[in-house]
Each structure stands twice: as C-alpha cells, then as structure tokens.
PDB file of N, CA and C in Angstrom:
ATOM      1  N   UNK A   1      91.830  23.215 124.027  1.00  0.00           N
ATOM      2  CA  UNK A   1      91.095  22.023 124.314  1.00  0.00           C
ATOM      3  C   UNK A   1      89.604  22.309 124.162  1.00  0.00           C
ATOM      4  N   UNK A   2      89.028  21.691 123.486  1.00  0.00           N
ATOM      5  CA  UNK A   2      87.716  21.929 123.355  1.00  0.00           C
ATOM      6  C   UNK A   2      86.576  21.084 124.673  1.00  0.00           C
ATOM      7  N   UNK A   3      85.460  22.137 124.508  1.00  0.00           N
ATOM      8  CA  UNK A   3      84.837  21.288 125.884  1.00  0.00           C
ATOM      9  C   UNK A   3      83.750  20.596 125.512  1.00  0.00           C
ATOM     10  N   UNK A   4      83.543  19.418 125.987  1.00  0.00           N
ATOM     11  CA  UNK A   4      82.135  18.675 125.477  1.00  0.00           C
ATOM     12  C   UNK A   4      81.194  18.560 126.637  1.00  0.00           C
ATOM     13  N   UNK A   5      79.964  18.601 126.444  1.00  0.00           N
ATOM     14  CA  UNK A   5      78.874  18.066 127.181  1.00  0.00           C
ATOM     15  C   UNK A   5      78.401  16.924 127.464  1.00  0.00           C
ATOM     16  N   UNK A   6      77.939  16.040 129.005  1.00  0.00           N
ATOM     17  CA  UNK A   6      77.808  14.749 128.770  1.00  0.00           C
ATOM     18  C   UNK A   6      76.289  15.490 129.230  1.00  0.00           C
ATOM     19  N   UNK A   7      75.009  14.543 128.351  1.00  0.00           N
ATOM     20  CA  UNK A   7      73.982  14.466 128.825  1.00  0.00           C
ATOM     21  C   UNK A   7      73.481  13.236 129.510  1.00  0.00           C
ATOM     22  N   UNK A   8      73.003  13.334 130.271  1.00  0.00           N
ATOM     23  CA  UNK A   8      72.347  12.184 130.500  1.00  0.00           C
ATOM     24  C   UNK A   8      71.127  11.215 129.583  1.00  0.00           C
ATOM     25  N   UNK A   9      71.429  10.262 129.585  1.00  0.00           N
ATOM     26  CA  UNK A   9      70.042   9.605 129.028  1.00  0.00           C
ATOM     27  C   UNK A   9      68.912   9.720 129.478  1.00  0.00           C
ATOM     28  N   UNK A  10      68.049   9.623 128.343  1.00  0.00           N
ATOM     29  CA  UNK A  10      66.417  10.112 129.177  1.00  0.00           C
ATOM     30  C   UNK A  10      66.644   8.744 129.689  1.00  0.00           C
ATOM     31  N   UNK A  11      65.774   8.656 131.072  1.00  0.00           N
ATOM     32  CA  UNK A  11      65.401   7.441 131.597  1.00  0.00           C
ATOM     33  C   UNK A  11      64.827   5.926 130.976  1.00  0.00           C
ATOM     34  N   UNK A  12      64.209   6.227 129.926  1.00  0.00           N
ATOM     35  CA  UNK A  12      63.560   4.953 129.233  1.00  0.00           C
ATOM     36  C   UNK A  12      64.705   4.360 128.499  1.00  0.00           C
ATOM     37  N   UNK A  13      65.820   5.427 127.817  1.00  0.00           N
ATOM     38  CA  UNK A  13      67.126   4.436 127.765  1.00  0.00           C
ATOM     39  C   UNK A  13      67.742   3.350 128.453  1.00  0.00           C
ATOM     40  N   UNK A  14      67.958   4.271 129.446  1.00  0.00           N
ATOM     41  CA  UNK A  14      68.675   3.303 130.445  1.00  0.00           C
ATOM     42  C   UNK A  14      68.414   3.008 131.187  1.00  0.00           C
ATOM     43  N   UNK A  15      66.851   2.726 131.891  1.00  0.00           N
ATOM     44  CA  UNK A  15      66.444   1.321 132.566  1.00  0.00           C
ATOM     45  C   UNK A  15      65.285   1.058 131.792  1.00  0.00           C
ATOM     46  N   UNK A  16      65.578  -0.339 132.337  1.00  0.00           N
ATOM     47  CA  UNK A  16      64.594  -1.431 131.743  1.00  0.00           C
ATOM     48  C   UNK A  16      63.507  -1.887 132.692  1.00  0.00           C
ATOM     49  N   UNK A  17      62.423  -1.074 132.643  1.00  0.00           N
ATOM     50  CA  UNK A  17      61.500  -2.086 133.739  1.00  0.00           C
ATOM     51  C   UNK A  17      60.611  -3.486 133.190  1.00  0.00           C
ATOM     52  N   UNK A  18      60.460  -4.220 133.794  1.00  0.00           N
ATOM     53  CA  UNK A  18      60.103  -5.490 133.278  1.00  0.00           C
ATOM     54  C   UNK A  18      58.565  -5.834 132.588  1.00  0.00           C
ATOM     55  N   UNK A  19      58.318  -6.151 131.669  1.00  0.00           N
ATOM     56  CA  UNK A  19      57.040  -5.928 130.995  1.00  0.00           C
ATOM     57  C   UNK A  19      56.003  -6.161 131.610  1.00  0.00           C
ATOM     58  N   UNK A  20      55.922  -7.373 132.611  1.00  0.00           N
ATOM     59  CA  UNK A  20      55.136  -7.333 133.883  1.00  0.00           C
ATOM     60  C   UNK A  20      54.348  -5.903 134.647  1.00  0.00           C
ATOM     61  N   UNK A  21      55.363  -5.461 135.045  1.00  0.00           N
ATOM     62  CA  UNK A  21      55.289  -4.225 135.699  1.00  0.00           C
ATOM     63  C   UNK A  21      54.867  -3.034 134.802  1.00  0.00           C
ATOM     64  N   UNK A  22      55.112  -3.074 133.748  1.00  0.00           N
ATOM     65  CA  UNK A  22      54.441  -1.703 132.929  1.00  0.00           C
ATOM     66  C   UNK A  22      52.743  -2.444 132.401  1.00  0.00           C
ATOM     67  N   UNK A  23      52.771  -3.421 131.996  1.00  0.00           N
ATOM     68  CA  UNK A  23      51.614  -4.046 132.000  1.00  0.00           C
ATOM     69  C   UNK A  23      50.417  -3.791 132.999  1.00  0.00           C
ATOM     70  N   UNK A  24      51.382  -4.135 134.352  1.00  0.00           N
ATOM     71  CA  UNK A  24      50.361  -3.837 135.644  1.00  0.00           C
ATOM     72  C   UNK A  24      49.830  -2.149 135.711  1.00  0.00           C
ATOM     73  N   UNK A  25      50.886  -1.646 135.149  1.00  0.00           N
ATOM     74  CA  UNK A  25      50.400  -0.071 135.335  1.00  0.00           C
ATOM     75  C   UNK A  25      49.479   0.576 134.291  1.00  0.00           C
ATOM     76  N   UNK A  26      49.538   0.047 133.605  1.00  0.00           N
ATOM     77  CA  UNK A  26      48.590   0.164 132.211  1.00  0.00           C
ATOM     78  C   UNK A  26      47.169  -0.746 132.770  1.00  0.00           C
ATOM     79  N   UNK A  27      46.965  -1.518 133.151  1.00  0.00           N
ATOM     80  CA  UNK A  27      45.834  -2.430 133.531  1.00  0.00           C
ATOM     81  C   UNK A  27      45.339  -1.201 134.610  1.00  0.00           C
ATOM     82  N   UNK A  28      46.278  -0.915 135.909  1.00  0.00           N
ATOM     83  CA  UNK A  28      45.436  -0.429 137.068  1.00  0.00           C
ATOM     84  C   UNK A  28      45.246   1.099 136.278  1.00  0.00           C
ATOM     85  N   UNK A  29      45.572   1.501 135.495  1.00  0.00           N
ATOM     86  CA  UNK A  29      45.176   3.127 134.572  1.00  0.00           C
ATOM     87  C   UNK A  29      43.824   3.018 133.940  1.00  0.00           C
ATOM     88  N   UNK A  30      43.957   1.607 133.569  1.00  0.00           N
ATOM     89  CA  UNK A  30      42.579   1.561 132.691  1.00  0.00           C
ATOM     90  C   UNK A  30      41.317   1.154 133.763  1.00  0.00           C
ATOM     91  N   UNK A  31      41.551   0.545 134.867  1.00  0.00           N
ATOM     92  CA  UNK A  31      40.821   0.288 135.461  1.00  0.00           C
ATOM     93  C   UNK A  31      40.200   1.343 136.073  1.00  0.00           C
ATOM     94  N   UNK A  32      41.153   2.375 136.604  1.00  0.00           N
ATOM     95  CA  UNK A  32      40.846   3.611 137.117  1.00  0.00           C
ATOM     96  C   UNK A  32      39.987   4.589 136.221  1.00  0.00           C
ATOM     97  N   UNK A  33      39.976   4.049 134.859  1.00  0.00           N
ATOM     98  CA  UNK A  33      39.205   5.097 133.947  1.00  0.00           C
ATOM     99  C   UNK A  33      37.507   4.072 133.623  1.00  0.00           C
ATOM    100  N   UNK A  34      37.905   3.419 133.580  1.00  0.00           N
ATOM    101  CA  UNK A  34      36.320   2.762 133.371  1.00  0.00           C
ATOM    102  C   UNK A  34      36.447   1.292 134.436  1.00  0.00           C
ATOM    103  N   UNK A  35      36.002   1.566 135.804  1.00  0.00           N
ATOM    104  CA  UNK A  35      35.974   0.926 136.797  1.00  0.00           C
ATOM    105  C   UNK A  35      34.341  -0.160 136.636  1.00  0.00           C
ATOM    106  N   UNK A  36      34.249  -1.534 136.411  1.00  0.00           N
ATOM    107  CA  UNK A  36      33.082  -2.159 136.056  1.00  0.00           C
ATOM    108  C   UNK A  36      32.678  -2.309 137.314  1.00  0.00           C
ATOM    109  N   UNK A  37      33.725  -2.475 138.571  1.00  0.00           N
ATOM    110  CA  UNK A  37      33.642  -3.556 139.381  1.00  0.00           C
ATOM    111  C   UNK A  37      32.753  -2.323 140.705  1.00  0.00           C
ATOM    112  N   UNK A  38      32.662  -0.789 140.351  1.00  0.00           N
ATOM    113  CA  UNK A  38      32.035  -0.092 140.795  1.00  0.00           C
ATOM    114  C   UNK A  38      30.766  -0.080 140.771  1.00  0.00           C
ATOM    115  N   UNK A  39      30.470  -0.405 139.190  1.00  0.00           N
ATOM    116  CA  UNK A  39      28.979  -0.061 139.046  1.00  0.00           C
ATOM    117  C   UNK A  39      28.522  -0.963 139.274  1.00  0.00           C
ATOM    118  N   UNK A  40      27.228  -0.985 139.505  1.00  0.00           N
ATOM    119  CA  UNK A  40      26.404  -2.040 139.847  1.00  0.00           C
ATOM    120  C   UNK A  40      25.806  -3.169 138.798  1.00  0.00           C
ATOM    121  N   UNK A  41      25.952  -4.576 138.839  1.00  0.00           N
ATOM    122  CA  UNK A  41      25.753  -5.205 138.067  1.00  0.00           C
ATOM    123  C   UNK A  41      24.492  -5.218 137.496  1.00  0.00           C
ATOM    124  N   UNK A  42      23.978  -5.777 136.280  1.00  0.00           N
ATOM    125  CA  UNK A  42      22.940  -6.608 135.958  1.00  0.00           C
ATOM    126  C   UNK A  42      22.436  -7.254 136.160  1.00  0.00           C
ATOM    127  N   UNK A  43      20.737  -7.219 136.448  1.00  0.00           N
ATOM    128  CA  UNK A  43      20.566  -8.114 137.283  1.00  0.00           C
ATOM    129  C   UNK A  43      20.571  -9.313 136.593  1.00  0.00           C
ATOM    130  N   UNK A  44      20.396 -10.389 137.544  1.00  0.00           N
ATOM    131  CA  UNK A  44      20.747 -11.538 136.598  1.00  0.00           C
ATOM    132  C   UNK A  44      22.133 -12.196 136.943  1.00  0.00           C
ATOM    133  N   UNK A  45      23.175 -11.356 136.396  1.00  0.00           N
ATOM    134  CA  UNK A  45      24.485 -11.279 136.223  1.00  0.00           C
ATOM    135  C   UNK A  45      25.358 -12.125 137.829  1.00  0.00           C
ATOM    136  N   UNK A  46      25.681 -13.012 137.791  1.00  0.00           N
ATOM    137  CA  UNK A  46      26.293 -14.349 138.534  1.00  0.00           C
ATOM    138  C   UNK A  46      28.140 -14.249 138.884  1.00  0.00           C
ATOM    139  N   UNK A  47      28.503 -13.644 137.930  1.00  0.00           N
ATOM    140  CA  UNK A  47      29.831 -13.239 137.577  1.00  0.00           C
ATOM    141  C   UNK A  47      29.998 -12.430 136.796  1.00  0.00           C
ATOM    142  N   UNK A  48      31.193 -11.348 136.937  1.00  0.00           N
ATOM    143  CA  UNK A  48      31.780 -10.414 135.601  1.00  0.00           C
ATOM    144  C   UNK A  48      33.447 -10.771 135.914  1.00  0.00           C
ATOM    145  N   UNK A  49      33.796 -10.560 134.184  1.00  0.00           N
ATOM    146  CA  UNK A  49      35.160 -10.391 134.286  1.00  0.00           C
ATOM    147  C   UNK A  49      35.483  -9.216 133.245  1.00  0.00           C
ATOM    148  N   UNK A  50      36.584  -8.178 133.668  1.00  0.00           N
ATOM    149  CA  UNK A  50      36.945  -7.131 132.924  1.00  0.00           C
ATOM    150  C   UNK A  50      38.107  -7.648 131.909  1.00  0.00           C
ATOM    151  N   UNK A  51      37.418  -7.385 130.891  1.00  0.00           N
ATOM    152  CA  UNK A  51      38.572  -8.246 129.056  1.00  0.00           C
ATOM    153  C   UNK A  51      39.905  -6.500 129.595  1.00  0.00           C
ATOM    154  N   UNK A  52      40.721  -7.122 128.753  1.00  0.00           N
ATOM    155  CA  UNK A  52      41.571  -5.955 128.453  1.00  0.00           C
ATOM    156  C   UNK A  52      41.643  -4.747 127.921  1.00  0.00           C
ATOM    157  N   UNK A  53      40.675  -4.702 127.297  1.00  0.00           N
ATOM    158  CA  UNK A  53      40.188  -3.601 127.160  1.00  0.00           C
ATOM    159  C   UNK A  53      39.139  -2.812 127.662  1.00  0.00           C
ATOM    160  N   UNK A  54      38.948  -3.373 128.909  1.00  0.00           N
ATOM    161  CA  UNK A  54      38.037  -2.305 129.955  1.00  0.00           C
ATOM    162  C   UNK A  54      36.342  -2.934 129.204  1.00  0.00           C
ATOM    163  N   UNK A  55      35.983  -3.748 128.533  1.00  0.00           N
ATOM    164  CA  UNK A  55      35.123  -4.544 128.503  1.00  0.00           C
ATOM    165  C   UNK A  55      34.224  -5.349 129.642  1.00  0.00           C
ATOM    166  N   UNK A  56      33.292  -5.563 129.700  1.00  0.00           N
ATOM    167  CA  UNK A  56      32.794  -7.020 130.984  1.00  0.00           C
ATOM    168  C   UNK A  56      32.393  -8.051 129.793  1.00  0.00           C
ATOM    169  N   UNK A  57      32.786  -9.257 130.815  1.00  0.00           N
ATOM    170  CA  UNK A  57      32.198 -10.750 130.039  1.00  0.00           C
ATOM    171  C   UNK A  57      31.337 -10.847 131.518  1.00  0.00           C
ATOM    172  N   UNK A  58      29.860 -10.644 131.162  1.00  0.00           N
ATOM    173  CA  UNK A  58      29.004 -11.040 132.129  1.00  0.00           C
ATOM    174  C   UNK A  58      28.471 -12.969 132.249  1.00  0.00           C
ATOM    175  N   UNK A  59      28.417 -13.196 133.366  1.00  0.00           N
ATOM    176  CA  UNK A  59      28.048 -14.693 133.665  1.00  0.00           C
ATOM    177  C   UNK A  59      26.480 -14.604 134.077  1.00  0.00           C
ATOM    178  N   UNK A  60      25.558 -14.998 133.467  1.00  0.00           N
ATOM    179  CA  UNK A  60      24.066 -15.222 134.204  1.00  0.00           C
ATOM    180  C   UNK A  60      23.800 -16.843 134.158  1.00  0.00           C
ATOM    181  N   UNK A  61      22.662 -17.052 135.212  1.00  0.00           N
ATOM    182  CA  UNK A  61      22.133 -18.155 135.242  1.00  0.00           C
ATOM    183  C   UNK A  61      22.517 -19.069 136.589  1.00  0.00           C
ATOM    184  N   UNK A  62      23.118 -20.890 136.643  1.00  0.00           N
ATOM    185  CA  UNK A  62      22.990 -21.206 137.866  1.00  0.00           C
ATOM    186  C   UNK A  62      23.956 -22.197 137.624  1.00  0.00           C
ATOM    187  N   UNK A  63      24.529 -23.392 137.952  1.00  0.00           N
ATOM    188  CA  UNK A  63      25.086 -24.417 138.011  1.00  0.00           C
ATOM    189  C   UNK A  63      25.420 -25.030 136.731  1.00  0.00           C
ATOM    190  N   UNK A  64      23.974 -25.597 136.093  1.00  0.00           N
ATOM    191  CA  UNK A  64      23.906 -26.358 135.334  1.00  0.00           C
ATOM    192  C   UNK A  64      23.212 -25.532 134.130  1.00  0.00           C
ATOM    193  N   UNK A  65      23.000 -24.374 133.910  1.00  0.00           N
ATOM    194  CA  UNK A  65      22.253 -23.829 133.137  1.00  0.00           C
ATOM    195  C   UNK A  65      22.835 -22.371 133.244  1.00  0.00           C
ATOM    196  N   UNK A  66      24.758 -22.223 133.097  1.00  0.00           N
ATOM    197  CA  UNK A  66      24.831 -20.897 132.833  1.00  0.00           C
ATOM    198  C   UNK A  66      25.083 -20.378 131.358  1.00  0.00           C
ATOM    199  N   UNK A  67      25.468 -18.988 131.323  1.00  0.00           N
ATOM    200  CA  UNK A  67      25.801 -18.611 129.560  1.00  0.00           C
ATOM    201  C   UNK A  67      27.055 -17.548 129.997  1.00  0.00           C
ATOM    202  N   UNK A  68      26.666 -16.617 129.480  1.00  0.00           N
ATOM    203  CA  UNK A  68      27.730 -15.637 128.921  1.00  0.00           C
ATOM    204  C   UNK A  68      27.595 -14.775 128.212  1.00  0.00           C
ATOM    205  N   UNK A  69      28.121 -13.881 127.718  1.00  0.00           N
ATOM    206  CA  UNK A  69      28.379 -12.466 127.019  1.00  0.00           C
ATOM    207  C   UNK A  69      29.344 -11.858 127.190  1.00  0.00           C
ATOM    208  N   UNK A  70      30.234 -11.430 126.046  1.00  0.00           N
ATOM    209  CA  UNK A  70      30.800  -9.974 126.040  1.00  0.00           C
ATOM    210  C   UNK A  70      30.376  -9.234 125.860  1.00  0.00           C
ATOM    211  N   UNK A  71      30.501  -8.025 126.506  1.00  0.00           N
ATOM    212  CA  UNK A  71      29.960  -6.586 126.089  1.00  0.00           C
ATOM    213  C   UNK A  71      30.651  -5.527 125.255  1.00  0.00           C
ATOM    214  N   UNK A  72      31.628  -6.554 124.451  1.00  0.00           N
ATOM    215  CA  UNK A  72      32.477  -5.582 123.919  1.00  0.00           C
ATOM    216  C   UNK A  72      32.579  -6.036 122.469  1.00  0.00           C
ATOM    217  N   UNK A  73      32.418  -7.489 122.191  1.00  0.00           N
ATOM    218  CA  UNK A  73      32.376  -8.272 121.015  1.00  0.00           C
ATOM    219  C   UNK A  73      30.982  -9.389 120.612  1.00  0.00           C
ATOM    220  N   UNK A  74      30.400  -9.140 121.794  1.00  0.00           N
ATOM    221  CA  UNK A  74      29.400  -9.592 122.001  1.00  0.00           C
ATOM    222  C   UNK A  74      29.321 -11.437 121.694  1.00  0.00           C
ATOM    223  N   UNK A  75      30.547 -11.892 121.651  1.00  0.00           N
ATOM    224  CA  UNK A  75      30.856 -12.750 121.243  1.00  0.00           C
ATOM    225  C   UNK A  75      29.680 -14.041 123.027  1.00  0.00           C
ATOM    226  N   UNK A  76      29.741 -15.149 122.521  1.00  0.00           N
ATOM    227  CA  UNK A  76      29.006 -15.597 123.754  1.00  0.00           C
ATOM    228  C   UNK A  76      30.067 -17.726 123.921  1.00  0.00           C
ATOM    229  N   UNK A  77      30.138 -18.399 124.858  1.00  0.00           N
ATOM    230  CA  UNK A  77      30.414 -19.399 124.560  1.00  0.00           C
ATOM    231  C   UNK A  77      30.088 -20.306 123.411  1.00  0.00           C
ATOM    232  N   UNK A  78      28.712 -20.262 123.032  1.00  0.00           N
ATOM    233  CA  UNK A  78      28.245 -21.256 122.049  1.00  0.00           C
ATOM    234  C   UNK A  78      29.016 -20.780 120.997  1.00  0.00           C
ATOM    235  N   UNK A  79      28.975 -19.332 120.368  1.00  0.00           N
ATOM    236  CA  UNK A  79      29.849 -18.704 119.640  1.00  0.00           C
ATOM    237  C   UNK A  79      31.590 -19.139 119.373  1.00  0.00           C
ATOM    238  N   UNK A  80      31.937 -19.515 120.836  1.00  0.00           N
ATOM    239  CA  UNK A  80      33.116 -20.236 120.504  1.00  0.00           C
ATOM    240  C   UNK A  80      33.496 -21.342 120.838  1.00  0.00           C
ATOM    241  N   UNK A  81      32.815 -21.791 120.706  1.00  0.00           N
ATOM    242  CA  UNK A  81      32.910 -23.402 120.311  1.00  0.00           C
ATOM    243  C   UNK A  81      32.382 -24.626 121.333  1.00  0.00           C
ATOM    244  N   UNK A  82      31.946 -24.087 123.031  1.00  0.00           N
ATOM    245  CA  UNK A  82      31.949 -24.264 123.996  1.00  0.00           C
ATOM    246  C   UNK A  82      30.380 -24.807 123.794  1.00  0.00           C
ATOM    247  N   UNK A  83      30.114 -26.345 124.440  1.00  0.00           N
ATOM    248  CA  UNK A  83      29.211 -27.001 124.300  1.00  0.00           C
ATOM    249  C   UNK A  83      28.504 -27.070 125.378  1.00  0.00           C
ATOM    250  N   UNK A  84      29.185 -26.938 126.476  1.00  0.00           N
ATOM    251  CA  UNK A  84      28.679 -27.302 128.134  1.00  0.00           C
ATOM    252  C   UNK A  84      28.376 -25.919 128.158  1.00  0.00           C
ATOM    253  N   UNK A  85      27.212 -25.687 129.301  1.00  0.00           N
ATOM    254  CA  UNK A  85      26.539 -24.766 129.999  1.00  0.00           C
ATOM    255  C   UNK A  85      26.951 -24.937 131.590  1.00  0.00           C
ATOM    256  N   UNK A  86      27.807 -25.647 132.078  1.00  0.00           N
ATOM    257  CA  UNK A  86      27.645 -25.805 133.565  1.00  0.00           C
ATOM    258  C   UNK A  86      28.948 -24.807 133.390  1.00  0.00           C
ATOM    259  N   UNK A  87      28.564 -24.251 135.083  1.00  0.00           N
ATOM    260  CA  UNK A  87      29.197 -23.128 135.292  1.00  0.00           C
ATOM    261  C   UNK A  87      30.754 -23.172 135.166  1.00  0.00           C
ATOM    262  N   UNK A  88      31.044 -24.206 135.711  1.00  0.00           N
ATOM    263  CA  UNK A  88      32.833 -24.076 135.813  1.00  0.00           C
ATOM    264  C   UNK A  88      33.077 -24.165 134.012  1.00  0.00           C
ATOM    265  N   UNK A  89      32.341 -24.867 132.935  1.00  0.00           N
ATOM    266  CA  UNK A  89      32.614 -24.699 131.825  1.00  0.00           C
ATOM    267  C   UNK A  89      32.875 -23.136 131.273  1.00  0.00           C
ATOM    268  N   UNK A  90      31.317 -22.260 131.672  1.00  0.00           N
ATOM    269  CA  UNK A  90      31.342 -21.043 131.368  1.00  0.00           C
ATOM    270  C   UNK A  90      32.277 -20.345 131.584  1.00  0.00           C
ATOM    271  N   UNK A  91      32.693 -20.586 133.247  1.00  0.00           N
ATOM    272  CA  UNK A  91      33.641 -19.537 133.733  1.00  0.00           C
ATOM    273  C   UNK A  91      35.186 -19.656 132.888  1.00  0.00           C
ATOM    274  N   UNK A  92      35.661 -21.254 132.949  1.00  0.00           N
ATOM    275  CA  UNK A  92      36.513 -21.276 132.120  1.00  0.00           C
ATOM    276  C   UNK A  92      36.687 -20.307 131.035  1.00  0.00           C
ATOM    277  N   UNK A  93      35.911 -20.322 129.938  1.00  0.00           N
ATOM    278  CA  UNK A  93      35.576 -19.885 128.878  1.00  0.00           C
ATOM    279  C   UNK A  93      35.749 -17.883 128.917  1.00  0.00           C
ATOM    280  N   UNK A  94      34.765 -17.540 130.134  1.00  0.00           N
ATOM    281  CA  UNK A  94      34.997 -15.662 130.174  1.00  0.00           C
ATOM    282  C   UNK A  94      36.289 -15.820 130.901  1.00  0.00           C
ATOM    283  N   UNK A  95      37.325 -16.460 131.285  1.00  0.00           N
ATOM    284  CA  UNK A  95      38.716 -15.880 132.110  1.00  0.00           C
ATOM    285  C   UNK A  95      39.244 -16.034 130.844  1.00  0.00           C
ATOM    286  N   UNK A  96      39.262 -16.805 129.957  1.00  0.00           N
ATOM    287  CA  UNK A  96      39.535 -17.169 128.715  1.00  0.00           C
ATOM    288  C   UNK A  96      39.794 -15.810 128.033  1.00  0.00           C
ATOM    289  N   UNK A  97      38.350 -15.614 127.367  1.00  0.00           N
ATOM    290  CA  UNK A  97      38.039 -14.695 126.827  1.00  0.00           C
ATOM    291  C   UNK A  97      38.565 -13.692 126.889  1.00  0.00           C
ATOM    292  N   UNK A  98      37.771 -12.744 128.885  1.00  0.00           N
ATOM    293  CA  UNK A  98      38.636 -11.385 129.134  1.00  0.00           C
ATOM    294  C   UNK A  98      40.062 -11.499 128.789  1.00  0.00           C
ATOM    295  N   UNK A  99      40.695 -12.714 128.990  1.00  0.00           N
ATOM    296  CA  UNK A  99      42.234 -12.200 129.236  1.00  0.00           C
ATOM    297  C   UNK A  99      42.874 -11.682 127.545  1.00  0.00           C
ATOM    298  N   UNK A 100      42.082 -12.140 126.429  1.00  0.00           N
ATOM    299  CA  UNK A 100      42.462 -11.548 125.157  1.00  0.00           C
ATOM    300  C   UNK A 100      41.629 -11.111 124.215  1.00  0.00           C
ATOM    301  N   UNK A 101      39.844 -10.715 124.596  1.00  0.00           N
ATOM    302  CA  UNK A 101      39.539  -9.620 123.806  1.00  0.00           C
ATOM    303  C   UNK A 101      39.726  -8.552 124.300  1.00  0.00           C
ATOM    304  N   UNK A 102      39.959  -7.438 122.747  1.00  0.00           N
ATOM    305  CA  UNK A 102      40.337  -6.569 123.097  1.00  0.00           C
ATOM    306  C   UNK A 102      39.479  -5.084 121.911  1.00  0.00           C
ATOM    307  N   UNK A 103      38.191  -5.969 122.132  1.00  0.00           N
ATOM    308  CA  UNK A 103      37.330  -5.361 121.770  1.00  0.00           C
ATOM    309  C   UNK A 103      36.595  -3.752 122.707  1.00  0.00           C
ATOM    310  N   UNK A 104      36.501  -2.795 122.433  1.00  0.00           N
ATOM    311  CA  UNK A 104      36.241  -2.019 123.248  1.00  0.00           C
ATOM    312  C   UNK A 104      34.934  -1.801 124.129  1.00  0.00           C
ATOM    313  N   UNK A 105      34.280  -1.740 125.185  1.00  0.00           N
ATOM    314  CA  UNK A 105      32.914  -1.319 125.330  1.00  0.00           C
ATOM    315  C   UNK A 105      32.383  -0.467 124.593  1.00  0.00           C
ATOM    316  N   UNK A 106      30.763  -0.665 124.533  1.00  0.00           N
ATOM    317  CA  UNK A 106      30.011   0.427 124.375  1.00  0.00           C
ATOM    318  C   UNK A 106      30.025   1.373 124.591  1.00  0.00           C
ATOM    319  N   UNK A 107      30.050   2.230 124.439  1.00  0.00           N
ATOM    320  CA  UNK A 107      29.814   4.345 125.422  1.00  0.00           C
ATOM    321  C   UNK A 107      28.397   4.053 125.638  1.00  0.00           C
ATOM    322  N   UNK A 108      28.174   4.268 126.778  1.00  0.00           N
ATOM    323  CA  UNK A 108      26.837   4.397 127.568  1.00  0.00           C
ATOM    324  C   UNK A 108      26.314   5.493 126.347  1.00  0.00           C
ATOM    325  N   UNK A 109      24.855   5.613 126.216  1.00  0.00           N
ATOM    326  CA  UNK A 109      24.262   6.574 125.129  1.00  0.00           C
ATOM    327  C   UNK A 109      23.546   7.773 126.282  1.00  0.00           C
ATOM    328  N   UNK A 110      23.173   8.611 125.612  1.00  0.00           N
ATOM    329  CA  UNK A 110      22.884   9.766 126.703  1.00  0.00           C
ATOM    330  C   UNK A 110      21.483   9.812 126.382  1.00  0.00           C
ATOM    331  N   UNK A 111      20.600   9.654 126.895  1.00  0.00           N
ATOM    332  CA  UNK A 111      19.229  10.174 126.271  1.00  0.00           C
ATOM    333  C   UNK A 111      18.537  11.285 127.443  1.00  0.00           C
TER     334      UNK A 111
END
C-alpha cells in the first residue's frame, strides 16, 4: 500500500476574508506609514482629507469663499468642474476626490 501525504492548504486558499476587511487593513498600514493627521497642518488649511494613497486634499478659506487642493495631483475644484466656492460645495468635492485619487504625495525634499 503506498502512503500519501495530506498537506494542508496555505491559508489564503481556504478562507476568504471579505474585501472590506483587507481593505481596512491596507488603509490603517498606510496610514501608519505616512500619518497626515499627525503633522501639523497648514496654516490657512480649514479641513484635510487623506486620498488613498496617503495624499491630503487640503480645504482653506471660510463659508462662502472656500477652495481646495490636492497634494498629490494637484488637481483643485475649479479643475473639476465645480463652480460653487461655498464650503459644503468644496467639501463635497475633497471626500469626492480623496476617496479615488490615487495619485501619490510629494517626498518632503531634504535641504
């Protein structure tokens, strides 16, 4: 009688964790490597939101007279298509944004 070996499956075979959840762990990894919400803002700066790729979309200004920036695509509202300046417009616009550029930050320069 001959003898066979059962191996086990590596783990990523045979379970499935839910894309949610590996998502979340990949987000809090990246966050842990380039943390925005540590450093200290710009002044100016009203709101930030971190894009997916560890980017900020900074918010400056006031009510009726805000803007925007990415710091990663440098892309700004007027840029996409966004006519209003009042804030809930703006903000709309960077939750927008962060949640799918995936443009990288700058590297701080060393001088």
């Amino acid at each position: 009688m001959e003898r066979t070996e059962t191996r086990p499956h590596p783990p990523s075979l045979t379970t499935r964790e839910p894309l949610q959840s590996h998502s979340a762990r990949v987000g809090d990894a990246l966050h842990a490597l380039c943390s925005p919400a540590t450093e200290p803002w710009p002044d100016g700066v009203i709101a930030r939101y971190l894009t997916v790729a560890g980017a900020t979309v900074d918010l400056t200004g006031s009510d009726y007279g805000a803007d925007g920036i990415c710091n990663g695509c440098q892309t700004t509202p007027s840029k996409s298509g966004y006519s209003s300046s009042h804030i809930d417009v703006v903000r709309m616009w960077a939750q927008r944004h962060a949640s799918e550029c995936r443009a990288l930050p700058r590297p701080a320069v060393n001088q």
